[in-house]
C-alpha atoms as a PDB file:
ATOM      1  CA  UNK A   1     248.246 212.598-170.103  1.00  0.00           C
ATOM      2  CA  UNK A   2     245.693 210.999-168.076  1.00  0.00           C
ATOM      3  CA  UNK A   3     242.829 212.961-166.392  1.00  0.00           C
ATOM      4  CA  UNK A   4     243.103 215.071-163.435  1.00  0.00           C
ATOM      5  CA  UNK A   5     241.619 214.450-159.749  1.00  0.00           C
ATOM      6  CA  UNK A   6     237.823 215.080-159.821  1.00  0.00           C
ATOM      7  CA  UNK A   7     236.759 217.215-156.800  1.00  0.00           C
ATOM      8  CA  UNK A   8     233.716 215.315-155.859  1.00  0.00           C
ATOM      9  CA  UNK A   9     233.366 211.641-156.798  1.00  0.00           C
ATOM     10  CA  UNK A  10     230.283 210.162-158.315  1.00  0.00           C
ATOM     11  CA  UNK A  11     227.610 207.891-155.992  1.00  0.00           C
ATOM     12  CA  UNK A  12     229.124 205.209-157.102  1.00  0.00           C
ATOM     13  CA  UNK A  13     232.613 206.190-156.488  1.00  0.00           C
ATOM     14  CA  UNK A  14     231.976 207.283-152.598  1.00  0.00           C
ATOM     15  CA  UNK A  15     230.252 203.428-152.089  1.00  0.00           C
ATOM     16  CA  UNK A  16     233.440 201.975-152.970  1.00  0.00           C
ATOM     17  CA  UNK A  17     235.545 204.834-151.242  1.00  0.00           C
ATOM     18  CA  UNK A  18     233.363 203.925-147.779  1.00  0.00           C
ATOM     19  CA  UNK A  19     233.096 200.364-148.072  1.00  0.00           C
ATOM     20  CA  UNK A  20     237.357 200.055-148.732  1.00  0.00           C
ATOM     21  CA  UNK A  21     236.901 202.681-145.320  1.00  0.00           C
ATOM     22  CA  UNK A  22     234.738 200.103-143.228  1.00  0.00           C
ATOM     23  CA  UNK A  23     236.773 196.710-144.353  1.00  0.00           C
ATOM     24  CA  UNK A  24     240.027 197.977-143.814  1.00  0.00           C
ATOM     25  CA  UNK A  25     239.064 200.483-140.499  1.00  0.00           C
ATOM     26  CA  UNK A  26     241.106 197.665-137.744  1.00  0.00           C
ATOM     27  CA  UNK A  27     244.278 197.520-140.709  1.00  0.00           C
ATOM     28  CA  UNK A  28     247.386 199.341-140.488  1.00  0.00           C
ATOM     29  CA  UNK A  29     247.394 201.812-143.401  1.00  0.00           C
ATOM     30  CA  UNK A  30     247.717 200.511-146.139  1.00  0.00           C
ATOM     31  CA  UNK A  31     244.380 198.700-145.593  1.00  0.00           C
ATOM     32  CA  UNK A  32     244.340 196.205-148.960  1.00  0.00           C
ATOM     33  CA  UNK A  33     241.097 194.415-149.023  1.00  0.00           C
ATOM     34  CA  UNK A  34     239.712 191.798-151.683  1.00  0.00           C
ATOM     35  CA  UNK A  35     237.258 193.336-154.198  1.00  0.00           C
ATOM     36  CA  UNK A  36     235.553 190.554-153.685  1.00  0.00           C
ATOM     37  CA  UNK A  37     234.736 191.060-150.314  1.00  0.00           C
ATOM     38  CA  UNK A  38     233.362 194.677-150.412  1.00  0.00           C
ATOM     39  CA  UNK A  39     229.817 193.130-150.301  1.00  0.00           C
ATOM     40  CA  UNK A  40     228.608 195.771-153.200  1.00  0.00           C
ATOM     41  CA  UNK A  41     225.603 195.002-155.107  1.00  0.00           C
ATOM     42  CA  UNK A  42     226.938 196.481-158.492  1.00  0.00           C
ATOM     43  CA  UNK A  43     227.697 194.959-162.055  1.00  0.00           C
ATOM     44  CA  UNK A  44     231.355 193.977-162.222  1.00  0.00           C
ATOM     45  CA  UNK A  45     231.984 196.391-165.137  1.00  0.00           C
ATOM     46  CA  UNK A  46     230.451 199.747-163.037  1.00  0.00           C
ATOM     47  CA  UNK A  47     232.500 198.655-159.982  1.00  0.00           C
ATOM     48  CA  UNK A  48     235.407 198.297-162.545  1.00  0.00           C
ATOM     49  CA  UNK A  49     234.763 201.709-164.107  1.00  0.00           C
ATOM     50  CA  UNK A  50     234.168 203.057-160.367  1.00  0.00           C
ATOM     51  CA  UNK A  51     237.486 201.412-159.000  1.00  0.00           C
ATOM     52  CA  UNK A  52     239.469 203.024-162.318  1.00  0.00           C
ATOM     53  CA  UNK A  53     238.098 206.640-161.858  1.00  0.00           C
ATOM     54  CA  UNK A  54     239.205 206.478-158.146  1.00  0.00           C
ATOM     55  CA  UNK A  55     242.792 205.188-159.172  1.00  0.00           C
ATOM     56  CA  UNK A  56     242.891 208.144-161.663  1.00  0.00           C
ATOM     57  CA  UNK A  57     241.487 210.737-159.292  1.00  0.00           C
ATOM     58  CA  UNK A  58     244.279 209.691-156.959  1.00  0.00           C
ATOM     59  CA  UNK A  59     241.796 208.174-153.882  1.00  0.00           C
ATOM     60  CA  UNK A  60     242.356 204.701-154.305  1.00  0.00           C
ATOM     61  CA  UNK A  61     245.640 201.997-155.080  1.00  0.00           C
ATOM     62  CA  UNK A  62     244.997 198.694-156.715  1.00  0.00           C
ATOM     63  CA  UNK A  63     247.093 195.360-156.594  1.00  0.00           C
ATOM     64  CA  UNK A  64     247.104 193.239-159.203  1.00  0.00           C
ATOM     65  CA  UNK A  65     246.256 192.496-162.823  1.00  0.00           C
ATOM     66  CA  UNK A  66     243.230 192.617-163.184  1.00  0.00           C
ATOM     67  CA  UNK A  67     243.190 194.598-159.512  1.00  0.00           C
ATOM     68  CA  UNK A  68     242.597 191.749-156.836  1.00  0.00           C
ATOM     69  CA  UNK A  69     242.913 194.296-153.902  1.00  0.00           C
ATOM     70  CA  UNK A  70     242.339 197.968-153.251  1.00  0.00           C
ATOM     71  CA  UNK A  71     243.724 200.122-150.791  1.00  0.00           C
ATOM     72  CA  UNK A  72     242.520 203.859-149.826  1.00  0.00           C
ATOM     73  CA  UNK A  73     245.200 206.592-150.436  1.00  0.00           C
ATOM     74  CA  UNK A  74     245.517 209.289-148.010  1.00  0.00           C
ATOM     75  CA  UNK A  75     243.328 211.450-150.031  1.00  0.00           C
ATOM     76  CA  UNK A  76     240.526 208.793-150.392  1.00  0.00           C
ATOM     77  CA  UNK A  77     240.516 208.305-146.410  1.00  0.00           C
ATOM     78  CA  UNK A  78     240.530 212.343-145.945  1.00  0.00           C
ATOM     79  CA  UNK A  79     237.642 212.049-148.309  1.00  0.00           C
ATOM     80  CA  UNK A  80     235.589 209.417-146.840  1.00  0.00           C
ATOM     81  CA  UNK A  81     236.785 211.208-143.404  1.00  0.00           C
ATOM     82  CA  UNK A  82     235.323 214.671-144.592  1.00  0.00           C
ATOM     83  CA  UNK A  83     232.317 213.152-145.643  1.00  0.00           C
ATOM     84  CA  UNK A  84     231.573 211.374-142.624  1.00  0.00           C
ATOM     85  CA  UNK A  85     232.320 214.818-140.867  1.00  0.00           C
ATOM     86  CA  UNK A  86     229.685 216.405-142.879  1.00  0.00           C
ATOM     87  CA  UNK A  87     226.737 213.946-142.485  1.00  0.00           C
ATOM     88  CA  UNK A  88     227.373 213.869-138.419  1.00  0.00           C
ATOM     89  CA  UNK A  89     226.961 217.484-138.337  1.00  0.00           C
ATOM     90  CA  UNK A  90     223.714 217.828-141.086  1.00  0.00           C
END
């Protein structure tokens, strides 16, 4: 059985969580977005290991084999959402 949703995601986790948020803010949920075009300055295998925990953990989709696109899940956007929330009121 494959592991259960983390609580709090990793730095590099919440960079791809919020940069999913900011491409695909004007879409209609789902949001898909190229990989590609998330403008992270990251190693291809991180962002891969990033994009995998977030599948696992329930805050992100992927479309594709190898994933080509990435979409927030409800849980991801609450995330991103609660975090935001948090740093406006710091």
């Amino acid at each position: 059985m494959g592991k259960g949703p983390e609580r709090t995601p990793p730095p590099l986790v919440r960079r791809v969580l919020r940069a999913v948020y900011e491409a695909a803010r004007d879409m209609k949920p789902p949001g898909w977005v190229g990989i590609g075009t998330l403008g992270l300055r990251v190693d291809r295998i991180r962002l891969d290991q990033a994009i995998a925990l977030a599948v696992r953990s329930g805050w992100l989709r992927t479309a594709g084999q190898p994933p080509l696109t990435i979409a927030l899940t409800a849980a991801g956007t609450s995330l991103v959402e609660d975090s935001s929330d948090r740093a406006e009121s710091a």
